[in-house]
N, C-alpha and C. Protein backbone atom coordinates (compact mmCIF):
# COMPACT_ATOMS: atom_id res chain seq x y z
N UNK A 1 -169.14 53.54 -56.49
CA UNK A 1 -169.15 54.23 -55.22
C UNK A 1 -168.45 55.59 -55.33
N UNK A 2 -167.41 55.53 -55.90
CA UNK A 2 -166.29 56.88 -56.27
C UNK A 2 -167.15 57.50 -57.14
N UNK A 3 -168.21 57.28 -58.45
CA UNK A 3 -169.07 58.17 -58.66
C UNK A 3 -169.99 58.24 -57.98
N UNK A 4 -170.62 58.16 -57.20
CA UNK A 4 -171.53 58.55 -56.29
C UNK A 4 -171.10 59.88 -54.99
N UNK A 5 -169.54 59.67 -54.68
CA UNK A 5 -169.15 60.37 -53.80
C UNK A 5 -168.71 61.45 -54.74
N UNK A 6 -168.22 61.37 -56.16
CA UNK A 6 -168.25 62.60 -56.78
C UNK A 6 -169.37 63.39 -56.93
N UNK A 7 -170.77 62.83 -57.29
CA UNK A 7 -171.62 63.53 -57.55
C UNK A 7 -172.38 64.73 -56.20
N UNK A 8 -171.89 63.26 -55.61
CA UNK A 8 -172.12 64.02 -54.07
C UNK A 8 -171.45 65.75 -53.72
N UNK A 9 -170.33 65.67 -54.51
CA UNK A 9 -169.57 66.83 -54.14
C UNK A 9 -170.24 67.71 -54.94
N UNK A 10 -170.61 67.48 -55.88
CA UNK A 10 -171.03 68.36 -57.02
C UNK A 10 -171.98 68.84 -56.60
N UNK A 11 -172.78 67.93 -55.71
CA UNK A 11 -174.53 68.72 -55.20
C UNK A 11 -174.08 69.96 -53.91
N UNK A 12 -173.22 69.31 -53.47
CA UNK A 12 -172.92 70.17 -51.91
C UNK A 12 -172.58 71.62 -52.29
N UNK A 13 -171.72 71.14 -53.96
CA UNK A 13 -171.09 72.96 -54.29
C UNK A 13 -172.04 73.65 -54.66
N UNK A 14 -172.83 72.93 -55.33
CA UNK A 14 -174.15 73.35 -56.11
C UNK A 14 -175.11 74.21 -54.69
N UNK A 15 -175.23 73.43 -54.07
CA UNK A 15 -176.60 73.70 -53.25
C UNK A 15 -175.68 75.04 -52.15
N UNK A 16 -174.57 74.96 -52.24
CA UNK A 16 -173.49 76.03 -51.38
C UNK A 16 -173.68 77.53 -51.82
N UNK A 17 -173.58 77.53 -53.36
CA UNK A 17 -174.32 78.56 -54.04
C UNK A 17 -175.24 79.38 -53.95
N UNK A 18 -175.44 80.42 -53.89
CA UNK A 18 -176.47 81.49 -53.33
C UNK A 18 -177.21 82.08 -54.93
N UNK A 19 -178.46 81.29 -54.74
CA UNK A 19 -179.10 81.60 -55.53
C UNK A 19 -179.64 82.82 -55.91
N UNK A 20 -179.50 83.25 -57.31
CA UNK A 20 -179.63 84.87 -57.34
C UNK A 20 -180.68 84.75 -57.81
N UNK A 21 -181.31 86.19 -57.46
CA UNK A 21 -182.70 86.65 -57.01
C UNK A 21 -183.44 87.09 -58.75
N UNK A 22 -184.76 87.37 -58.53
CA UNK A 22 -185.46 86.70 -60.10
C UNK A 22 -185.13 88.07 -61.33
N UNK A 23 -185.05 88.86 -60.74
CA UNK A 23 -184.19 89.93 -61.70
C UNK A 23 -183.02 89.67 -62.55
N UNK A 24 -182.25 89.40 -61.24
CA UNK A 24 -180.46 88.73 -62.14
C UNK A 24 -180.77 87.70 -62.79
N UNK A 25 -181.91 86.77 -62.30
CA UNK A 25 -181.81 85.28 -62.94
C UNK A 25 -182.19 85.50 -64.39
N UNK A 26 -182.97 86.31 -64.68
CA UNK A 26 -183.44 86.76 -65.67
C UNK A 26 -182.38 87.32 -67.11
N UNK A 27 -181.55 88.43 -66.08
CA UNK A 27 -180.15 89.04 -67.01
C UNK A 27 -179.14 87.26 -67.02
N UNK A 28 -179.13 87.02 -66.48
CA UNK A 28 -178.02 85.78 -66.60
C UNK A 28 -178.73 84.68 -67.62
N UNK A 29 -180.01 85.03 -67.65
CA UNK A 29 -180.30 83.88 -68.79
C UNK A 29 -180.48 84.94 -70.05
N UNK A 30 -180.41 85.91 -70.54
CA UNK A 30 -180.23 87.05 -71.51
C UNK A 30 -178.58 86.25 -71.96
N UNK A 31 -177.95 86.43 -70.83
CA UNK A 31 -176.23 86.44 -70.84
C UNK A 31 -176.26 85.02 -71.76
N UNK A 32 -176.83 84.02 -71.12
CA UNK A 32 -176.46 82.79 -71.65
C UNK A 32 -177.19 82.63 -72.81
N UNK A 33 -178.32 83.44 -73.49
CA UNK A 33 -178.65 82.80 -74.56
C UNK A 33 -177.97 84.03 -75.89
N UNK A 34 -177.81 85.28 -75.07
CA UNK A 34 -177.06 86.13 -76.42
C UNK A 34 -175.50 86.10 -76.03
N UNK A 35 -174.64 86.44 -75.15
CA UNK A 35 -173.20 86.19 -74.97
C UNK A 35 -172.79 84.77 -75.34
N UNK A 36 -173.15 84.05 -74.22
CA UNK A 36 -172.62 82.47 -74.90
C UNK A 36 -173.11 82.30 -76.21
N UNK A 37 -174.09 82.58 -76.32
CA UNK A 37 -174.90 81.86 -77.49
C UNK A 37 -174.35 82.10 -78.81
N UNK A 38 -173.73 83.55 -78.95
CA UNK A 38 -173.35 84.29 -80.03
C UNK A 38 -171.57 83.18 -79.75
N UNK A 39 -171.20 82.38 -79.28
CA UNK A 39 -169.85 81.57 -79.89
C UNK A 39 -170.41 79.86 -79.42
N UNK A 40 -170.97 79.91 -78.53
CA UNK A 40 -171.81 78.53 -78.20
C UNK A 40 -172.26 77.91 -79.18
N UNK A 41 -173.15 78.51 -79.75
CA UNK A 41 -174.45 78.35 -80.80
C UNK A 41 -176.07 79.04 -79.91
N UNK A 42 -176.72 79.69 -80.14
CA UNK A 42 -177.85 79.91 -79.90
C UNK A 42 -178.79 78.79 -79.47
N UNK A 43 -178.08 77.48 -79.91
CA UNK A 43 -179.26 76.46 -79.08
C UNK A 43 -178.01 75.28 -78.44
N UNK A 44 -176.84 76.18 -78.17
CA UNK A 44 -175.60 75.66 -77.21
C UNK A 44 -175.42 74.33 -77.61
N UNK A 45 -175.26 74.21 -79.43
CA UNK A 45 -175.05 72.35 -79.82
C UNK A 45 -173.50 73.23 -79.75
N UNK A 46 -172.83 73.74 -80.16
CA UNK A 46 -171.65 74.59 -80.68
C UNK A 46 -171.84 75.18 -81.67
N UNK A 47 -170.28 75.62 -81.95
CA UNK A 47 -169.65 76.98 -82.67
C UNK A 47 -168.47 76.74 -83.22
N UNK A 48 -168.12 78.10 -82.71
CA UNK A 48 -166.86 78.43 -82.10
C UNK A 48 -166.18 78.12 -80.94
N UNK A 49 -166.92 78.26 -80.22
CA UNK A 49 -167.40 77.27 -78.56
C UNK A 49 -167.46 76.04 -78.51
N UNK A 50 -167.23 75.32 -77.59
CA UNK A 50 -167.95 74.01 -77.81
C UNK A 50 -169.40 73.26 -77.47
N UNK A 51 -169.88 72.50 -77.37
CA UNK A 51 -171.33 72.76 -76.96
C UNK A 51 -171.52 72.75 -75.36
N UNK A 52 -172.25 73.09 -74.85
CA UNK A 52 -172.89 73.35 -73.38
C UNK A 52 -174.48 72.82 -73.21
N UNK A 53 -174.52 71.94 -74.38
CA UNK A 53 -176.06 70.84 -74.06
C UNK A 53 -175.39 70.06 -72.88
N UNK A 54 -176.73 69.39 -71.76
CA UNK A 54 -176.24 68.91 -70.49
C UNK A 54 -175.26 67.55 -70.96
N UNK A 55 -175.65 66.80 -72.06
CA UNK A 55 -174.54 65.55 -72.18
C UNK A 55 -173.04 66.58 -72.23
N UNK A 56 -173.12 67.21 -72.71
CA UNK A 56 -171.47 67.92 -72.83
C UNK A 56 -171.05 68.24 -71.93
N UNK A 57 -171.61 68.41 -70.87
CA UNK A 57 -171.52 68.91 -69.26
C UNK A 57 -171.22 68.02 -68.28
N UNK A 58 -171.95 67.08 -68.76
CA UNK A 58 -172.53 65.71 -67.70
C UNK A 58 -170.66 65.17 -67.15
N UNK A 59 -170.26 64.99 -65.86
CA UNK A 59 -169.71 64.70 -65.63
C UNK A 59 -168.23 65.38 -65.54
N UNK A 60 -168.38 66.79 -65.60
CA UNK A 60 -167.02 67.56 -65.59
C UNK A 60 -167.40 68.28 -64.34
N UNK A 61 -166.27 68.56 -64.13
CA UNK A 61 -165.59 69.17 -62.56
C UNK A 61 -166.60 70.60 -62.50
N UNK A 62 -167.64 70.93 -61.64
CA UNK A 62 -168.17 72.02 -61.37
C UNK A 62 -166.92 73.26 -61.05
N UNK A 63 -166.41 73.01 -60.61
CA UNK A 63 -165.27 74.21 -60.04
C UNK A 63 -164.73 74.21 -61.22
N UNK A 64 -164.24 73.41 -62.10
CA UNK A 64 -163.23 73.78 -62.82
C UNK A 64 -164.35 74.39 -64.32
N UNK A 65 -165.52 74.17 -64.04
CA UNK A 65 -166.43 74.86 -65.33
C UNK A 65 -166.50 76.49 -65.10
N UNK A 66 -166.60 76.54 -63.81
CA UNK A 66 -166.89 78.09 -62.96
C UNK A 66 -165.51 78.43 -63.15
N UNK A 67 -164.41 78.23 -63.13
CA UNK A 67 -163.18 78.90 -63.81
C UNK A 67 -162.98 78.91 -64.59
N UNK A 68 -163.60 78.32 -65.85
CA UNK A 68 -163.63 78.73 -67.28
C UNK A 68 -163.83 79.71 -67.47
N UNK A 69 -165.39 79.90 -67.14
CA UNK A 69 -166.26 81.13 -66.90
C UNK A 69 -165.77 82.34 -66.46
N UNK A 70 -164.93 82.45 -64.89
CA UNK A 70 -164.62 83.42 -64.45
C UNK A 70 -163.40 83.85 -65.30
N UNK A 71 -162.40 83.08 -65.20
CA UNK A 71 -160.97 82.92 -65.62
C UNK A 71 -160.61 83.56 -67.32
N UNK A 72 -161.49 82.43 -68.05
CA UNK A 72 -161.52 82.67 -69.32
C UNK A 72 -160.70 81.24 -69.90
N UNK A 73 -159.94 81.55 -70.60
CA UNK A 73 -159.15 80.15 -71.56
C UNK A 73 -158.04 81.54 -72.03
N UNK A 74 -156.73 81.56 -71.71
CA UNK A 74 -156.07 82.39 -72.22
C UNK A 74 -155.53 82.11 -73.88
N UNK A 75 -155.60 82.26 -74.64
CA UNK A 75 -155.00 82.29 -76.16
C UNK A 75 -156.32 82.00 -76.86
N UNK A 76 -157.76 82.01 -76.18
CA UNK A 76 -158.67 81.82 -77.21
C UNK A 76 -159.54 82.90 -76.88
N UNK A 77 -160.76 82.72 -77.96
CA UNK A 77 -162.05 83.49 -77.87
C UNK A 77 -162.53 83.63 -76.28
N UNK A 78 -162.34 82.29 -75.44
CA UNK A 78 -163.18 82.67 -74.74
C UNK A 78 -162.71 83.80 -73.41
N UNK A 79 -163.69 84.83 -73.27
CA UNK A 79 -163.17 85.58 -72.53
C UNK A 79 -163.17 85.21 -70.86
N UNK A 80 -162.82 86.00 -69.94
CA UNK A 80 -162.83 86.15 -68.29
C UNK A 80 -164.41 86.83 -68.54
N UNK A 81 -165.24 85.97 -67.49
CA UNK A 81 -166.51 86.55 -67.13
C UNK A 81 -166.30 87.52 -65.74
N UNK A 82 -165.43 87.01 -64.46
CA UNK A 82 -165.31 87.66 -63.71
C UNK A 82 -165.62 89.36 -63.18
N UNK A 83 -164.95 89.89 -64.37
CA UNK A 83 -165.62 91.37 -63.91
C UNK A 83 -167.24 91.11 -64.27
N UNK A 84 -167.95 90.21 -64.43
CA UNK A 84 -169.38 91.00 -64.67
C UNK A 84 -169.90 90.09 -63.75
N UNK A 85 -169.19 88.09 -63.04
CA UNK A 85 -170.21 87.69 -62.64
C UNK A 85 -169.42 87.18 -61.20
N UNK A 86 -170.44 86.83 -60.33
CA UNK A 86 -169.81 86.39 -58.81
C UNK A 86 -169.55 84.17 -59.35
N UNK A 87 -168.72 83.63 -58.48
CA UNK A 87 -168.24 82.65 -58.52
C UNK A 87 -170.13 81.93 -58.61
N UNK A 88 -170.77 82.08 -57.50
CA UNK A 88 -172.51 81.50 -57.55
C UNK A 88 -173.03 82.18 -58.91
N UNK A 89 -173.02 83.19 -59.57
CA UNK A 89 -173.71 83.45 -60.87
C UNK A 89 -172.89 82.52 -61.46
N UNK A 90 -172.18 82.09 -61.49
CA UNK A 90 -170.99 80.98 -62.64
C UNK A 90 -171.70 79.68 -62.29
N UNK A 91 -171.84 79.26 -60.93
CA UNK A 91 -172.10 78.00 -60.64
C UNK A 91 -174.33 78.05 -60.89
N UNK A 92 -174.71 79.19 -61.06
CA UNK A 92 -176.17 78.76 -61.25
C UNK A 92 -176.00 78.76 -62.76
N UNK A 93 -175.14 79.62 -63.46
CA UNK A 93 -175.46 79.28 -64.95
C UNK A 93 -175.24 78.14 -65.56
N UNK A 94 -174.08 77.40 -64.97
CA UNK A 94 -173.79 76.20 -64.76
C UNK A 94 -174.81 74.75 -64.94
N UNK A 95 -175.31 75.15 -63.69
CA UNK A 95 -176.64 74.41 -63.19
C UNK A 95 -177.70 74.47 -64.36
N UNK A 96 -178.03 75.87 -64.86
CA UNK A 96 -178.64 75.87 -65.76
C UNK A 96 -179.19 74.92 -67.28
N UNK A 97 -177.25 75.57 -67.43
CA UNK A 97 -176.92 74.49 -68.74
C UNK A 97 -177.20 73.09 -68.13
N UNK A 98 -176.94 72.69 -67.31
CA UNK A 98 -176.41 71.15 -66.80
C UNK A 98 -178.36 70.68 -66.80
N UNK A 99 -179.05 71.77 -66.73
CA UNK A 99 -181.06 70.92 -66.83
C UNK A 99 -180.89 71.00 -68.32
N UNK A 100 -180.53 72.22 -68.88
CA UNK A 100 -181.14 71.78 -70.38
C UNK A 100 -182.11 73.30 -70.66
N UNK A 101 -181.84 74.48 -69.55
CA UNK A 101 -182.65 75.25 -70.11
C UNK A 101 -181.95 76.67 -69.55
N UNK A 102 -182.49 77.72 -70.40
CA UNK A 102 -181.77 78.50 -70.56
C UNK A 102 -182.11 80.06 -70.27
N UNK A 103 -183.51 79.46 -69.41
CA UNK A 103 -184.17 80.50 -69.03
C UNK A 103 -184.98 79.81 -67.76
N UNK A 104 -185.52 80.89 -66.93
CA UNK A 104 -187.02 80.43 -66.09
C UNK A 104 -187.73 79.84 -66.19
């Protein structure tokens, strides 16, 4: 029941998100397959990174993935996305990874 009411939360943040329009969606999947990709791995098994295939995803805190993203990880590679992306570009790339695809 407690996973069900989690997942629940996860859809509400998800669907709260303002889906960006087919231009950006386009640059944000550029972003995710050459930025991430270049410490991810190019087919996001890992790296340097760790992987971002949907099992690696499956079940972690949406908010706290979108502050990775924005925030960064201080003492490592990974950088603050923030100056380039809004909290909803974090949570659709998110979404992205979390189907399994990495484009349109």
């Amino acid at each position: 029941m407690v996973l069900l009411a989690g997942a629940g939360l996860l859809l509400a943040a998800a669907a709260q998100a303002e889906e960006p329009d087919a231009a950006r969606r386009a640059e944000l999947g550029l972003l995710l397959t050459h930025d991430c990709g270049s410490c991810h791995g190019l087919t996001m098994k890992g790296g340097l990174g760790a992987p971002l295939l949907p099992e690696a995803l499956a079940g972690k805190d949406l908010e706290a993935l979108a502050q990775v993203i924005l925030d960064g990880i201080p003492g490592t590679p990974m950088p603050p996305w923030s100056p380039l992306l809004t909290r909803d570009e974090a949570l659709w790339m998110i979404d992205r990874l979390r189907r399994g695809g990495l484009h349109d």
